[in-house]
C-alpha atoms as a PDB file:
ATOM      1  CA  UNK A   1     -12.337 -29.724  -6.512  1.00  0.00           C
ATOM      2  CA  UNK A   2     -15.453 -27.942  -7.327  1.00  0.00           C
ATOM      3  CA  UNK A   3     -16.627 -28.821  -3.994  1.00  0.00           C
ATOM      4  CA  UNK A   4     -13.710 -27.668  -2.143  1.00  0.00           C
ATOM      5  CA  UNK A   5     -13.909 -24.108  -4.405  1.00  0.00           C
ATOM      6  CA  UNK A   6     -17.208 -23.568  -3.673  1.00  0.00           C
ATOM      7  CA  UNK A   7     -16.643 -23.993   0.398  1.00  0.00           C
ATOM      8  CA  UNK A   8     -13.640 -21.720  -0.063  1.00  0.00           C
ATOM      9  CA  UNK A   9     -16.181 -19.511  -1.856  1.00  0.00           C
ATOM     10  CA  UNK A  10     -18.747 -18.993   0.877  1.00  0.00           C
ATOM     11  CA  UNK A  11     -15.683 -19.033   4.045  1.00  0.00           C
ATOM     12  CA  UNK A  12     -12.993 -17.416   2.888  1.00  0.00           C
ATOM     13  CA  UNK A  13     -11.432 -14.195   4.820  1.00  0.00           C
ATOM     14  CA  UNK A  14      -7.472 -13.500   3.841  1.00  0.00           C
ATOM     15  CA  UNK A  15      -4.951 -11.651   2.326  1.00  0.00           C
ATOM     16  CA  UNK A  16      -3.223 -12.171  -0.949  1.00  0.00           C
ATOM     17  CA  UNK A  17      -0.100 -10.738  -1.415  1.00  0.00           C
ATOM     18  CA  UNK A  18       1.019 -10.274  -5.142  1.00  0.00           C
ATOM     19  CA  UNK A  19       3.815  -9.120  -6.558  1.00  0.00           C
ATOM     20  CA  UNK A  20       2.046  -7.349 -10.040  1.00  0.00           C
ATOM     21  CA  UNK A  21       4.148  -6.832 -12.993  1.00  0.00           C
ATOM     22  CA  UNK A  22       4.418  -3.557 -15.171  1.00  0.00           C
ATOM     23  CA  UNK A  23       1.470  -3.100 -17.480  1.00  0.00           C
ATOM     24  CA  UNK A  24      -1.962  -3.146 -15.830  1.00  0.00           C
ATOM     25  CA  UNK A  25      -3.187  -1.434 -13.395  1.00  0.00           C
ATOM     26  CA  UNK A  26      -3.844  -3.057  -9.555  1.00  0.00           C
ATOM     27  CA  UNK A  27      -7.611  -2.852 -10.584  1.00  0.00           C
ATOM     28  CA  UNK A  28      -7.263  -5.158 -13.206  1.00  0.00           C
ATOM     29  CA  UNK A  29      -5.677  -7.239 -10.270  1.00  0.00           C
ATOM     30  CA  UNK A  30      -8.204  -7.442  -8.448  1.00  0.00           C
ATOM     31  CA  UNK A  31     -10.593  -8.308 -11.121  1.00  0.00           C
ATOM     32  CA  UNK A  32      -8.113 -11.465 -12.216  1.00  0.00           C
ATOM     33  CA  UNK A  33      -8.180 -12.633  -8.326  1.00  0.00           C
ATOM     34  CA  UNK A  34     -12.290 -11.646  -8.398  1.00  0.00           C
ATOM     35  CA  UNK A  35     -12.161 -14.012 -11.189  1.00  0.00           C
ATOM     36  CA  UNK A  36      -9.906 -16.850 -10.009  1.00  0.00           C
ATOM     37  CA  UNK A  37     -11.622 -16.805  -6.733  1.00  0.00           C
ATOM     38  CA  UNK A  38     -15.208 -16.577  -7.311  1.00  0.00           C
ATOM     39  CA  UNK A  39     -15.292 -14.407  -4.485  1.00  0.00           C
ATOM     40  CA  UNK A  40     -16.446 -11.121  -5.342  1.00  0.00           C
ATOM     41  CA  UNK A  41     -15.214  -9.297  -1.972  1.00  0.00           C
ATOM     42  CA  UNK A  42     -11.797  -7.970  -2.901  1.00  0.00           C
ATOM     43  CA  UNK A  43      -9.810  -4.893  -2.895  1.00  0.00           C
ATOM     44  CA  UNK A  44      -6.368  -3.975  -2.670  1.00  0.00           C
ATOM     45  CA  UNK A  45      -4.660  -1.486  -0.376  1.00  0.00           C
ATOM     46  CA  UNK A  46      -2.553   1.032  -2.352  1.00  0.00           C
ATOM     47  CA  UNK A  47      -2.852   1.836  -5.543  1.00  0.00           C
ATOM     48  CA  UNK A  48       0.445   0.613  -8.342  1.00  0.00           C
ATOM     49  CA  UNK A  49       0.304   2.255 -11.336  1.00  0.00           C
ATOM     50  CA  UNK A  50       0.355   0.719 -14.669  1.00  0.00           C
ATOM     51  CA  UNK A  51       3.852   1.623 -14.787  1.00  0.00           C
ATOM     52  CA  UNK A  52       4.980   0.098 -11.561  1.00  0.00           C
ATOM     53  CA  UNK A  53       5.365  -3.107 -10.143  1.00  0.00           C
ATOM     54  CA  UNK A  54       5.611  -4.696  -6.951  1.00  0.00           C
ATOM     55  CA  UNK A  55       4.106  -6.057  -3.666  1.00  0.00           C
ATOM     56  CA  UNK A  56       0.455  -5.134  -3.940  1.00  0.00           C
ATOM     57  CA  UNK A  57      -1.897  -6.296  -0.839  1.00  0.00           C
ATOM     58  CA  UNK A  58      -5.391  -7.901  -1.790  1.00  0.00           C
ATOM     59  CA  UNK A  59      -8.253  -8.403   0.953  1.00  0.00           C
ATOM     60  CA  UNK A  60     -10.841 -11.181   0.223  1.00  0.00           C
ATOM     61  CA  UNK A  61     -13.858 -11.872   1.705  1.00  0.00           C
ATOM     62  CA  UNK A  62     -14.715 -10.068   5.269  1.00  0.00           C
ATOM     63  CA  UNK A  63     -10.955  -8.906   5.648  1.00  0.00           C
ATOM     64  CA  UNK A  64     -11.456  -6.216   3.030  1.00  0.00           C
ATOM     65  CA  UNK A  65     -12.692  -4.339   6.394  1.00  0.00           C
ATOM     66  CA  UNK A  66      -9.288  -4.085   7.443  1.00  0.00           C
ATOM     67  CA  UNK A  67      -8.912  -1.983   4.055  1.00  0.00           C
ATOM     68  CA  UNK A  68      -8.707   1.763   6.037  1.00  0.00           C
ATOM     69  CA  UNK A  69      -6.236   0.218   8.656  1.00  0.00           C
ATOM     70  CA  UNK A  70      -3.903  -1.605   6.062  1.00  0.00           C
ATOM     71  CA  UNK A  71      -3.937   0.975   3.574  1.00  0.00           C
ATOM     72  CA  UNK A  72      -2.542   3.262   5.732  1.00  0.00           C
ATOM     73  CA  UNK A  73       0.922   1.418   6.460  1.00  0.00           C
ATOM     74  CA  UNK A  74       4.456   2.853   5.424  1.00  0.00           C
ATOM     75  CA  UNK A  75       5.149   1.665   1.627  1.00  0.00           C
ATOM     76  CA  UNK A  76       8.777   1.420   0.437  1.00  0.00           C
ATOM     77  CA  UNK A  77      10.164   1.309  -2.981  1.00  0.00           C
ATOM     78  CA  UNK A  78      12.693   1.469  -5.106  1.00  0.00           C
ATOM     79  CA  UNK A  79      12.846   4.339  -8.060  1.00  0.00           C
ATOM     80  CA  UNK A  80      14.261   5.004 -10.531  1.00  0.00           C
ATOM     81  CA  UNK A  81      15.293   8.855 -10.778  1.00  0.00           C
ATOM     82  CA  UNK A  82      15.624  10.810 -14.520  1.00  0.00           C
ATOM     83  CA  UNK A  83      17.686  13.534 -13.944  1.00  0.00           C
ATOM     84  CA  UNK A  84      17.854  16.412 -16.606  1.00  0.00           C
ATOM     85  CA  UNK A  85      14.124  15.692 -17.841  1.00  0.00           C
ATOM     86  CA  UNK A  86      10.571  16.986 -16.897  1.00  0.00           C
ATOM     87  CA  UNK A  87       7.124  15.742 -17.630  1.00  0.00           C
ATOM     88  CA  UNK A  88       3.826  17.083 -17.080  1.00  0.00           C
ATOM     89  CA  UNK A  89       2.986  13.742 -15.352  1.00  0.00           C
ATOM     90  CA  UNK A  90       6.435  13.194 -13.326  1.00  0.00           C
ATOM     91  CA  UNK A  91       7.228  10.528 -15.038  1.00  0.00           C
ATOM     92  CA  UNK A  92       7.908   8.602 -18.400  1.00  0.00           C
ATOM     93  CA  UNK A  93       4.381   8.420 -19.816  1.00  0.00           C
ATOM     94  CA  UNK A  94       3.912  12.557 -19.968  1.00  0.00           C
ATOM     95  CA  UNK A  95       4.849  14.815 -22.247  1.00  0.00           C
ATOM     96  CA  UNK A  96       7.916  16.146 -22.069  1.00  0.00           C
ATOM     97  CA  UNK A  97       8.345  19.906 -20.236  1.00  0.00           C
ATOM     98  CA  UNK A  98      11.749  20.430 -20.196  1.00  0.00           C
ATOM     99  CA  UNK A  99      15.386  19.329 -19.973  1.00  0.00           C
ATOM    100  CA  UNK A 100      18.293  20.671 -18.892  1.00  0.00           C
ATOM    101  CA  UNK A 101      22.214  19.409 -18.746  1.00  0.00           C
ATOM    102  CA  UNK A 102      23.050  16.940 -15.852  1.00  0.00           C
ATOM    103  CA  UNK A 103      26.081  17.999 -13.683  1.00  0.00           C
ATOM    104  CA  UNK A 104      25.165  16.657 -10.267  1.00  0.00           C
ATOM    105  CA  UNK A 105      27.846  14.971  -8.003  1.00  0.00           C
ATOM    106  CA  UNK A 106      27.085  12.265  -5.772  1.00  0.00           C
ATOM    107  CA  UNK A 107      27.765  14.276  -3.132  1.00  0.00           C
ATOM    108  CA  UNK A 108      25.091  16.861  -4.243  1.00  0.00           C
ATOM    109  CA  UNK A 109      22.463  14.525  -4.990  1.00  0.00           C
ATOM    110  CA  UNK A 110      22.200  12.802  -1.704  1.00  0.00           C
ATOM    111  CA  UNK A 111      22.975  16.343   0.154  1.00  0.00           C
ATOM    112  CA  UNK A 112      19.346  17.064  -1.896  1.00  0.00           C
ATOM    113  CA  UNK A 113      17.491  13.940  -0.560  1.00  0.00           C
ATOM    114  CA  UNK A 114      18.498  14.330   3.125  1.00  0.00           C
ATOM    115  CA  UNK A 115      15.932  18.132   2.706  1.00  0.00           C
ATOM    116  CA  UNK A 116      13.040  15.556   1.884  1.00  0.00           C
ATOM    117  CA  UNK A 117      13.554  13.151   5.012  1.00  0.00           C
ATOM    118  CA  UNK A 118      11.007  14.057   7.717  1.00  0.00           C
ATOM    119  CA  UNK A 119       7.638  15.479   8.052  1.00  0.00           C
ATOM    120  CA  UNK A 120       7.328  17.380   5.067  1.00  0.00           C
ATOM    121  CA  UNK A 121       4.442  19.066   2.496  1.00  0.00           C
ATOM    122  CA  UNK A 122       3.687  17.370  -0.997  1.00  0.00           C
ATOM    123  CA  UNK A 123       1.359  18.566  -4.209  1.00  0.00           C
ATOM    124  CA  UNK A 124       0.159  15.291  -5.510  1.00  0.00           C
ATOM    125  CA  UNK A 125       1.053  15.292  -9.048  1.00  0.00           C
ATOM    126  CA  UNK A 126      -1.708  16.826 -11.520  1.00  0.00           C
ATOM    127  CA  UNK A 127      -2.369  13.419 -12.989  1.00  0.00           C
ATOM    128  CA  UNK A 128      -3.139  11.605  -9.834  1.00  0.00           C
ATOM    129  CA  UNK A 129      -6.820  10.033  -8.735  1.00  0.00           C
ATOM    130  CA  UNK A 130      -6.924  13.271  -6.500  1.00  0.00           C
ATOM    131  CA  UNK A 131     -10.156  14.358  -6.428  1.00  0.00           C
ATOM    132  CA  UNK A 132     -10.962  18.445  -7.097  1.00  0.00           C
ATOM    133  CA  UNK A 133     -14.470  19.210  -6.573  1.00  0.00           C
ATOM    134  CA  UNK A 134     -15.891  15.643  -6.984  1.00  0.00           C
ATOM    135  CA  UNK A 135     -13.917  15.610 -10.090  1.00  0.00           C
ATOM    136  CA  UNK A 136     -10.753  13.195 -10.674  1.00  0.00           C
ATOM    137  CA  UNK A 137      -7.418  15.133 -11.027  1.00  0.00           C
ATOM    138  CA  UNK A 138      -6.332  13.039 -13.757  1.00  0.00           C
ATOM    139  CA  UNK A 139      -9.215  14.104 -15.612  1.00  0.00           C
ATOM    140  CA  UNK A 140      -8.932  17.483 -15.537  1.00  0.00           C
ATOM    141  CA  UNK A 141      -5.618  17.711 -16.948  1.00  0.00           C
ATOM    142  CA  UNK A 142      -6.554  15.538 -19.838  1.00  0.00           C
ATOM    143  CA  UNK A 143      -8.750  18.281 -20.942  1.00  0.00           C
ATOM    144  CA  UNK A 144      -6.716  21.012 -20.272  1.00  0.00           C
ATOM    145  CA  UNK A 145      -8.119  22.302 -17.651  1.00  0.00           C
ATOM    146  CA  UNK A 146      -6.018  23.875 -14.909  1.00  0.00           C
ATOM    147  CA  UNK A 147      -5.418  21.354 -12.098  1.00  0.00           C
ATOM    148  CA  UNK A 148      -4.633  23.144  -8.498  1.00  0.00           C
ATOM    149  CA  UNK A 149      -4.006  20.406  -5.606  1.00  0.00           C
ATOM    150  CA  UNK A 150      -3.590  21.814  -2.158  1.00  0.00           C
ATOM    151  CA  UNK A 151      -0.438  20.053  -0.828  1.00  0.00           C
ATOM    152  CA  UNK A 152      -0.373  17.473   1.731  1.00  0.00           C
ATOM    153  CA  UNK A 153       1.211  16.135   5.048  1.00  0.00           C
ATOM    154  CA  UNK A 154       3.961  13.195   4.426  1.00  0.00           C
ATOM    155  CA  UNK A 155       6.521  11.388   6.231  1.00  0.00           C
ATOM    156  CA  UNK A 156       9.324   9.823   4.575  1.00  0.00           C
ATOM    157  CA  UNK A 157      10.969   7.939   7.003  1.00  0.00           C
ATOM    158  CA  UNK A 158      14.560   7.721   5.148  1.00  0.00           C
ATOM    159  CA  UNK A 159      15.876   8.427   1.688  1.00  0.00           C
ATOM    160  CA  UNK A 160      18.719   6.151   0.838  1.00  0.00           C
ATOM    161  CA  UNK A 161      20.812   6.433  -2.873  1.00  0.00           C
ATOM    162  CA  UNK A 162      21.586   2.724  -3.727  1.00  0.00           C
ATOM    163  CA  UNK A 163      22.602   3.181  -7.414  1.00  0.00           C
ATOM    164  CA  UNK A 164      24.102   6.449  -9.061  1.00  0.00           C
ATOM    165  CA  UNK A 165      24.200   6.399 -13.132  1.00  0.00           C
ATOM    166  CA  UNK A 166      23.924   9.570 -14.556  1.00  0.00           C
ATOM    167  CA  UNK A 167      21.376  11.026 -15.734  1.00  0.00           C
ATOM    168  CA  UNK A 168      20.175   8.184 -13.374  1.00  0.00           C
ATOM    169  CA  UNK A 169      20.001   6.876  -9.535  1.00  0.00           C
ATOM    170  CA  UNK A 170      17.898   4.421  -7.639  1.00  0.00           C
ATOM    171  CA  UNK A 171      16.709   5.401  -4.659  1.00  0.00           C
ATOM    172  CA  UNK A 172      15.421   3.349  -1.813  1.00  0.00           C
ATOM    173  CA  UNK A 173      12.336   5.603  -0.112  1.00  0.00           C
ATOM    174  CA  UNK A 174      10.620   4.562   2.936  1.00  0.00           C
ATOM    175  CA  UNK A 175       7.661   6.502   3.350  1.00  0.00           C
ATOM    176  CA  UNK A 176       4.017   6.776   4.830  1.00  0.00           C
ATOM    177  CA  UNK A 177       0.991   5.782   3.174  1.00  0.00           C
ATOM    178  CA  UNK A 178      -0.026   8.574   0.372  1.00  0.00           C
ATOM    179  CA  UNK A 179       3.385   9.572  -0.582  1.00  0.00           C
ATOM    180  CA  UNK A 180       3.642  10.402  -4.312  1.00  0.00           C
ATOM    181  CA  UNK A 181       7.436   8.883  -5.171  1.00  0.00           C
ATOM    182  CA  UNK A 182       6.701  11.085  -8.949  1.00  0.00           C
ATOM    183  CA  UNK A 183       6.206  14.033  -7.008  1.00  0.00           C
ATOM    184  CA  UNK A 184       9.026  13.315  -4.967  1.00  0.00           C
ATOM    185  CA  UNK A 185      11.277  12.851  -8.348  1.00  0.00           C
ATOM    186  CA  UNK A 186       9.842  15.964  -9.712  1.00  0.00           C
ATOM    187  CA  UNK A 187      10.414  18.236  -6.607  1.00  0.00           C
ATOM    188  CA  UNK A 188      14.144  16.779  -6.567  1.00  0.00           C
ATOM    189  CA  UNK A 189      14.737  18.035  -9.722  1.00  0.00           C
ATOM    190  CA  UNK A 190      13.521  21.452  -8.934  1.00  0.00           C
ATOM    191  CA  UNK A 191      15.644  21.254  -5.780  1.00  0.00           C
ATOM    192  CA  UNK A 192      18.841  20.498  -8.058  1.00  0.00           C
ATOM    193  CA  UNK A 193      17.819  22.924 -10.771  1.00  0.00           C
ATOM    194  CA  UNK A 194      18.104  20.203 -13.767  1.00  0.00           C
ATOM    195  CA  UNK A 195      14.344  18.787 -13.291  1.00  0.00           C
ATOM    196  CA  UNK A 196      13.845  14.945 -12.758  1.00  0.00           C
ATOM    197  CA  UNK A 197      11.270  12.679 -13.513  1.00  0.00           C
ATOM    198  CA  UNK A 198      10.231   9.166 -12.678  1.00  0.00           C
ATOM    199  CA  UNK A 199      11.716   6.190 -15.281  1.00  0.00           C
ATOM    200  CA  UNK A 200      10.734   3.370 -12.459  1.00  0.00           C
ATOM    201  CA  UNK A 201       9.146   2.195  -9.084  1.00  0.00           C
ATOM    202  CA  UNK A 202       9.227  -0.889  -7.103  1.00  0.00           C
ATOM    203  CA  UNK A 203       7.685  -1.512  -4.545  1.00  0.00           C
ATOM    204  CA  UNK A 204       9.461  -3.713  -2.774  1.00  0.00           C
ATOM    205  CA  UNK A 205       7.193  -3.699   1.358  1.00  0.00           C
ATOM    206  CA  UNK A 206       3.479  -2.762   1.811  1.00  0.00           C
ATOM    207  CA  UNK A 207       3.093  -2.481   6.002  1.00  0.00           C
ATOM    208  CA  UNK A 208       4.707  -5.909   6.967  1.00  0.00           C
ATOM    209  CA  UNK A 209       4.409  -7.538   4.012  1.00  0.00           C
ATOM    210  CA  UNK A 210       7.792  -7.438   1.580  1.00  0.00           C
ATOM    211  CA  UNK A 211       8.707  -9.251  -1.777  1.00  0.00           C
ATOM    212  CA  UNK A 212       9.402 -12.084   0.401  1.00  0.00           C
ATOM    213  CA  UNK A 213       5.693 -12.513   0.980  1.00  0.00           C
ATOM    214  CA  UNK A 214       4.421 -11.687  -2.960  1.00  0.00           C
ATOM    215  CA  UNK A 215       3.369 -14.036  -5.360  1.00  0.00           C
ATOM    216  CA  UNK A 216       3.934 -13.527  -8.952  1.00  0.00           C
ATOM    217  CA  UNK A 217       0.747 -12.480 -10.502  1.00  0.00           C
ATOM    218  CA  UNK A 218       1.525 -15.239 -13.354  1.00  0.00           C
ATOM    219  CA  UNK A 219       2.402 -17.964 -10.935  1.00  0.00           C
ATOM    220  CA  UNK A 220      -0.603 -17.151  -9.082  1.00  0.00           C
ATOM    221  CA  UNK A 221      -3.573 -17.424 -12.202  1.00  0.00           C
ATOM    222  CA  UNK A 222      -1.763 -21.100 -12.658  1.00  0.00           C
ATOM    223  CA  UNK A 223      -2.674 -21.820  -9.112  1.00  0.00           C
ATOM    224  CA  UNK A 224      -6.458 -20.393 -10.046  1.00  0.00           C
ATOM    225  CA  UNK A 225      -6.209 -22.919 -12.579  1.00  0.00           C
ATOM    226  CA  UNK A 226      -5.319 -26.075 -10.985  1.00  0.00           C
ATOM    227  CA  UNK A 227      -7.326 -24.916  -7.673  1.00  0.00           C
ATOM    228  CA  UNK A 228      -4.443 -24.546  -5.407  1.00  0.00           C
ATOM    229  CA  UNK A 229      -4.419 -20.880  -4.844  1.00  0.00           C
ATOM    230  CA  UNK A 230      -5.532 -21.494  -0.932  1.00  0.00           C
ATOM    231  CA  UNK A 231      -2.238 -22.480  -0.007  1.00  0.00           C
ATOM    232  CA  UNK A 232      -0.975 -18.576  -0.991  1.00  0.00           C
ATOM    233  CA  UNK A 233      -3.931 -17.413   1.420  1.00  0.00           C
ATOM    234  CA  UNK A 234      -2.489 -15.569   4.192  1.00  0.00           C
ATOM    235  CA  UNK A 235      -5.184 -15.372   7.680  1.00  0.00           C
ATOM    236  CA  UNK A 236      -6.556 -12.025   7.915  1.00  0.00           C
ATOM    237  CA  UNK A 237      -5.079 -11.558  11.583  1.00  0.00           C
ATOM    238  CA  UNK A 238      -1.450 -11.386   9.837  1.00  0.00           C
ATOM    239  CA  UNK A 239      -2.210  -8.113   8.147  1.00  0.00           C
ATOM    240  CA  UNK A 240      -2.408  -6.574  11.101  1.00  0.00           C
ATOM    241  CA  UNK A 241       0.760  -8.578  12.139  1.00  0.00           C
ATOM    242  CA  UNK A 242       2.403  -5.743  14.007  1.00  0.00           C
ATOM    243  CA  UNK A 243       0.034  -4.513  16.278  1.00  0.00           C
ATOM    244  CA  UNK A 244      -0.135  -5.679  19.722  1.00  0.00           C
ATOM    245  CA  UNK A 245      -2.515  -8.815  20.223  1.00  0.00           C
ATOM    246  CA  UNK A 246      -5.025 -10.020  22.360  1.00  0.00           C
ATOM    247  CA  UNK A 247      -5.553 -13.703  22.929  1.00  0.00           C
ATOM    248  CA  UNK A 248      -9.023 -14.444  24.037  1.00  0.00           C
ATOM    249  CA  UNK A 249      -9.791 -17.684  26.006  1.00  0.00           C
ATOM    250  CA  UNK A 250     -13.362 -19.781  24.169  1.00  0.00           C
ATOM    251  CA  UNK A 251     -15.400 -17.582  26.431  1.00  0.00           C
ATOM    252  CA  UNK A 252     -13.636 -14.364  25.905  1.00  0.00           C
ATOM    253  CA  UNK A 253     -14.395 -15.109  22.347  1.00  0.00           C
ATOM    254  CA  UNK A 254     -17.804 -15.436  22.787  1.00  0.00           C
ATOM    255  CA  UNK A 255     -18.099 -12.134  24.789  1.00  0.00           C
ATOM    256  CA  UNK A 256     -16.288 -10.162  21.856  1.00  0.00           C
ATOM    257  CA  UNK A 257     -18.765 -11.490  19.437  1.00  0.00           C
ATOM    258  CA  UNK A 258     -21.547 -10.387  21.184  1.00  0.00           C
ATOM    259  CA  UNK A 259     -19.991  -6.856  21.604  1.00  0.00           C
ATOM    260  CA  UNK A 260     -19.220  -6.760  25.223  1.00  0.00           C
ATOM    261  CA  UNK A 261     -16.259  -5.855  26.743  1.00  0.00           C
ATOM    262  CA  UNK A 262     -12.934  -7.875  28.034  1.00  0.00           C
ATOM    263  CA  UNK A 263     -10.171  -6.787  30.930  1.00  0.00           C
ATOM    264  CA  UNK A 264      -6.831  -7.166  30.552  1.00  0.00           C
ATOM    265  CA  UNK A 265      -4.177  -6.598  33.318  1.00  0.00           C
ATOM    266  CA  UNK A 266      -2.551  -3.552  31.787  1.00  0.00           C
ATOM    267  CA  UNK A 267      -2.882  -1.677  28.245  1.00  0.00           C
ATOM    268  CA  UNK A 268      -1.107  -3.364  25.452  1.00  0.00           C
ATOM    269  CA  UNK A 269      -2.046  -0.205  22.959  1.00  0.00           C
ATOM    270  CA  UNK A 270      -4.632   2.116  21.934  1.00  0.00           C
ATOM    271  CA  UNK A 271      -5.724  -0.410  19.044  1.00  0.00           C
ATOM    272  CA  UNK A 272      -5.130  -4.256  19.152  1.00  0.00           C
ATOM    273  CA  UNK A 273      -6.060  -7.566  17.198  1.00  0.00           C
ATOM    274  CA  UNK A 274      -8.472 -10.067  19.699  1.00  0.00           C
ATOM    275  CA  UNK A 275      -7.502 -14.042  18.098  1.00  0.00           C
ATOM    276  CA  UNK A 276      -8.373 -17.253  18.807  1.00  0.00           C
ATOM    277  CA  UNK A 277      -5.380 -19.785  20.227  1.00  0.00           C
ATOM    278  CA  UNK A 278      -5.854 -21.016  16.889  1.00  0.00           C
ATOM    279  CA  UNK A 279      -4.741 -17.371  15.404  1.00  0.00           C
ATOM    280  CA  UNK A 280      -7.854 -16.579  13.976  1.00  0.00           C
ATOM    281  CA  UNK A 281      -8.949 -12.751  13.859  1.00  0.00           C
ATOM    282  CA  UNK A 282     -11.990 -12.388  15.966  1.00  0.00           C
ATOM    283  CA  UNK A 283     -11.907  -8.202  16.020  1.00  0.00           C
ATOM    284  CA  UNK A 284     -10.565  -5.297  16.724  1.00  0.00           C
ATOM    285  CA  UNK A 285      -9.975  -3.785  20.254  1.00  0.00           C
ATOM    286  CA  UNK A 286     -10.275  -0.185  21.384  1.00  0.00           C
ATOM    287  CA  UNK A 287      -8.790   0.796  24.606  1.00  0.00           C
ATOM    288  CA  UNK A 288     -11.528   2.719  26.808  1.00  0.00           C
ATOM    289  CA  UNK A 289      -9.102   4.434  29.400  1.00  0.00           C
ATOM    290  CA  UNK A 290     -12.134   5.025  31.660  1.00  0.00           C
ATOM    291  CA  UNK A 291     -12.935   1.453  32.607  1.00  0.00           C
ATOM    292  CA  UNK A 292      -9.421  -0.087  31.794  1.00  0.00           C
ATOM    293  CA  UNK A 293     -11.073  -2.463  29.322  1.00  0.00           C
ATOM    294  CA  UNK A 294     -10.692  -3.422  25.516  1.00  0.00           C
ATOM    295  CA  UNK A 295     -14.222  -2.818  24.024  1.00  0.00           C
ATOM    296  CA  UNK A 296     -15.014  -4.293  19.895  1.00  0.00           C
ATOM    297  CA  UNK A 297     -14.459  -1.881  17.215  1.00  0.00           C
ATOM    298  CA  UNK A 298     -14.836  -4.544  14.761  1.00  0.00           C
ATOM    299  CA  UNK A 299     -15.970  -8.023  14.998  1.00  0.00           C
ATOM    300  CA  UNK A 300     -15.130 -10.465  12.365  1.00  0.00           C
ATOM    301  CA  UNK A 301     -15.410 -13.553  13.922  1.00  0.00           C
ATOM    302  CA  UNK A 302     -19.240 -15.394  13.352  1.00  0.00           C
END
C-alpha cells in the first residue's frame, strides 16, 4: 500500500471534487487532502466560506495549472434569503445593522430578483478577501477602518425562487465566477426596502461538476485512511469537460509536447483540450487564425 501511495505520490494529476460541510474554511480543505495525499500540489477553485457548504473543486498535482481556467466557470447555489435583517457582513456572522417589518408578497419578491438577472454591477461585500491597496478587505473592516470597493462586472445567468417562508426564501442563483450571493442578499433587501441578509449557501455545481460528482469531505479522509482515495480521482482532462477537444494521433502527441503546432480541418474553438485516445490531457490549444492551426498554450503531458 505504501508502495502504491508513494507512486500515486510522484504521478498523480486530477481533480477532487468534494462536497465540504459548514464549519471550515476550503483552505483547511485543501490542507486535509495535502495531508491525505502526500502530494503537496493542491488548490481549490472558488473560495466556500466557513459558513457554506457544497461542491468545492480541488486540483492535485500538475492540474492545479488549470486553476485560472476552472476557477472562472459559472457557480450555482442555493441561498438562503433573511428578509427584514441587515448585517455589516451580509450575512449571519455580522453584527446586526438594522431590521425592519417583512411585508413582501411572492409576487413582489420574485418581481425584485428578475432586476438582478443579466449583466449587472456588484460591490463585493466589505468583509470579502478583496484586496484595497495590497491590503485584505476583510481586514480593514475589522479595525474600523473605512472599506470602499469599486463595484464589479457580473452575470447571473437566472434567479429562480424555489422556497418562500417568510422572513425567508431559497433561491436558486446561477451565476458567473466572482459573484458575491451576500451581496446579492444584501442589495435585495435594499431593493425591497426591508434589508436582507444571508442565513445559507449551497453550492450545489462548480463549472461541470454538480453534487452528483462531490464526495463528502468525511467519507473522503476514510478513504485517506484505508488508501483508496484514487478511485474518487477524476483525470484532469474532465475539468475542462466542456470545451471542445482535440484528439491527437501517438505522433500528434509527440509534436504537442515538443511545442509545435497541429492542423485540423476546420476550427473547433478559440481554446480546446489536445488528449490522448486514452483521454489523457496532453495541453491546451490556441487557435492561430493566421495559419489555421492549433498551437500549445499549455503542455501537461511528459
Amino acid at each position: 500500500m505504501d508502495d502504491r501511495r508513494n507512486q500515486l505520490k510522484d504521478t498523480v494529476s486530477g481533480v477532487l471534487v468534494v462536497d465540504k460541510p459548514i464549519g471550515i474554511t476550503s483552505h483547511d480543505v485543501v490542507q486535509i487532502i495535502r495531508r491525505g495525499t502526500r502530494i503537496k500540489r493542491a488548490g481549490h477553485t472558488g473560495t466556500l466560506d466557513p459558513r457554506a457548504s457544497g461542491v468545492l473543486v480541488i486540483l492535485l498535482g500538475p492540474a492545479v495549472r488549470l486553476s485560472e481556467y476552472v476557477s472562472a466557470e459559472d457557480k450555482r447555489y442555493q441561498a438562503v434569503i433573511q428578509l427584514g435583517k441587515k448585517t455589516d457582513t451580509y450575512d449571519e456572522e455580522g453584527v446586526i445593522t438594522g431590521t425592519s417589518p417583512v411585508d413582501i408578497s411572492t409576487e413582489q419578491f420574485e418581481e425584485a430578483l428578475k432586476g438582478f438577472i443579466g449583466e449587472i454591477e456588484q460591490v463585493p461585500p466589505p468583509y470579502s478577501a478583496v484586496k484595497v491597496n495590497g491590503r485584505k478587505a476583510y481586514e480593514m473592516a475589522r479595525k474600523g477602518e473605512e472599506v470602499e470597493l469599486e463595484p464589479r462586472i457580473i452575470h447571473v445567468h437566472d434567479l429562480e425562487l424555489l422556497e418562500w417562508d417568510p422572513p425567508q426564501a431559497l433561491v436558486d442563483v446561477h451565476c458567473s465566477s466572482g459573484t458575491y450571493v451576500r451581496s446579492l442578499a444584501n442589495d435585495l433587501g435594499e431593493v425591497l426596502g426591508c434589508g436582507a441578509m444571508l442565513a445559507g449557501l449551497r453550492r450545489t455545481k462548480s463549472g461541470k461538476f454538480t453534487l452528483k460528482d462531490a464526495i463528502p469531505l468525511r467519507k473522503l479522509t476514510e478513504a485517506f485512511e484505508d488508501g483508496t482515495w484514487y478511485k474518487y480521482l477524476i483525470p484532469a482532462a474532465d475539468a475542462l469537460g466542456e470545451w471542445p477537444t482535440i484528439y491527437l494521433t501517438p505522433e500528434e502527441v509527440d509534436l504537442v509536447r515538443h511545442g509545435h503546432r497541429i492542423a485540423r480541418p476546420e476550427k473547433i474553438g478559440d481554446l480546446a483540450r489536445a488528449i490522448t485516445d486514452q483521454s489523457e490531457l496532453v495541453a491546451l490549444m490556441q487557435y492561430d487564425e493566421e495559419s489555421g492551426e492549433y498551437q500549445p498554450k499549455k503542455v501537461f503531458f511528459s
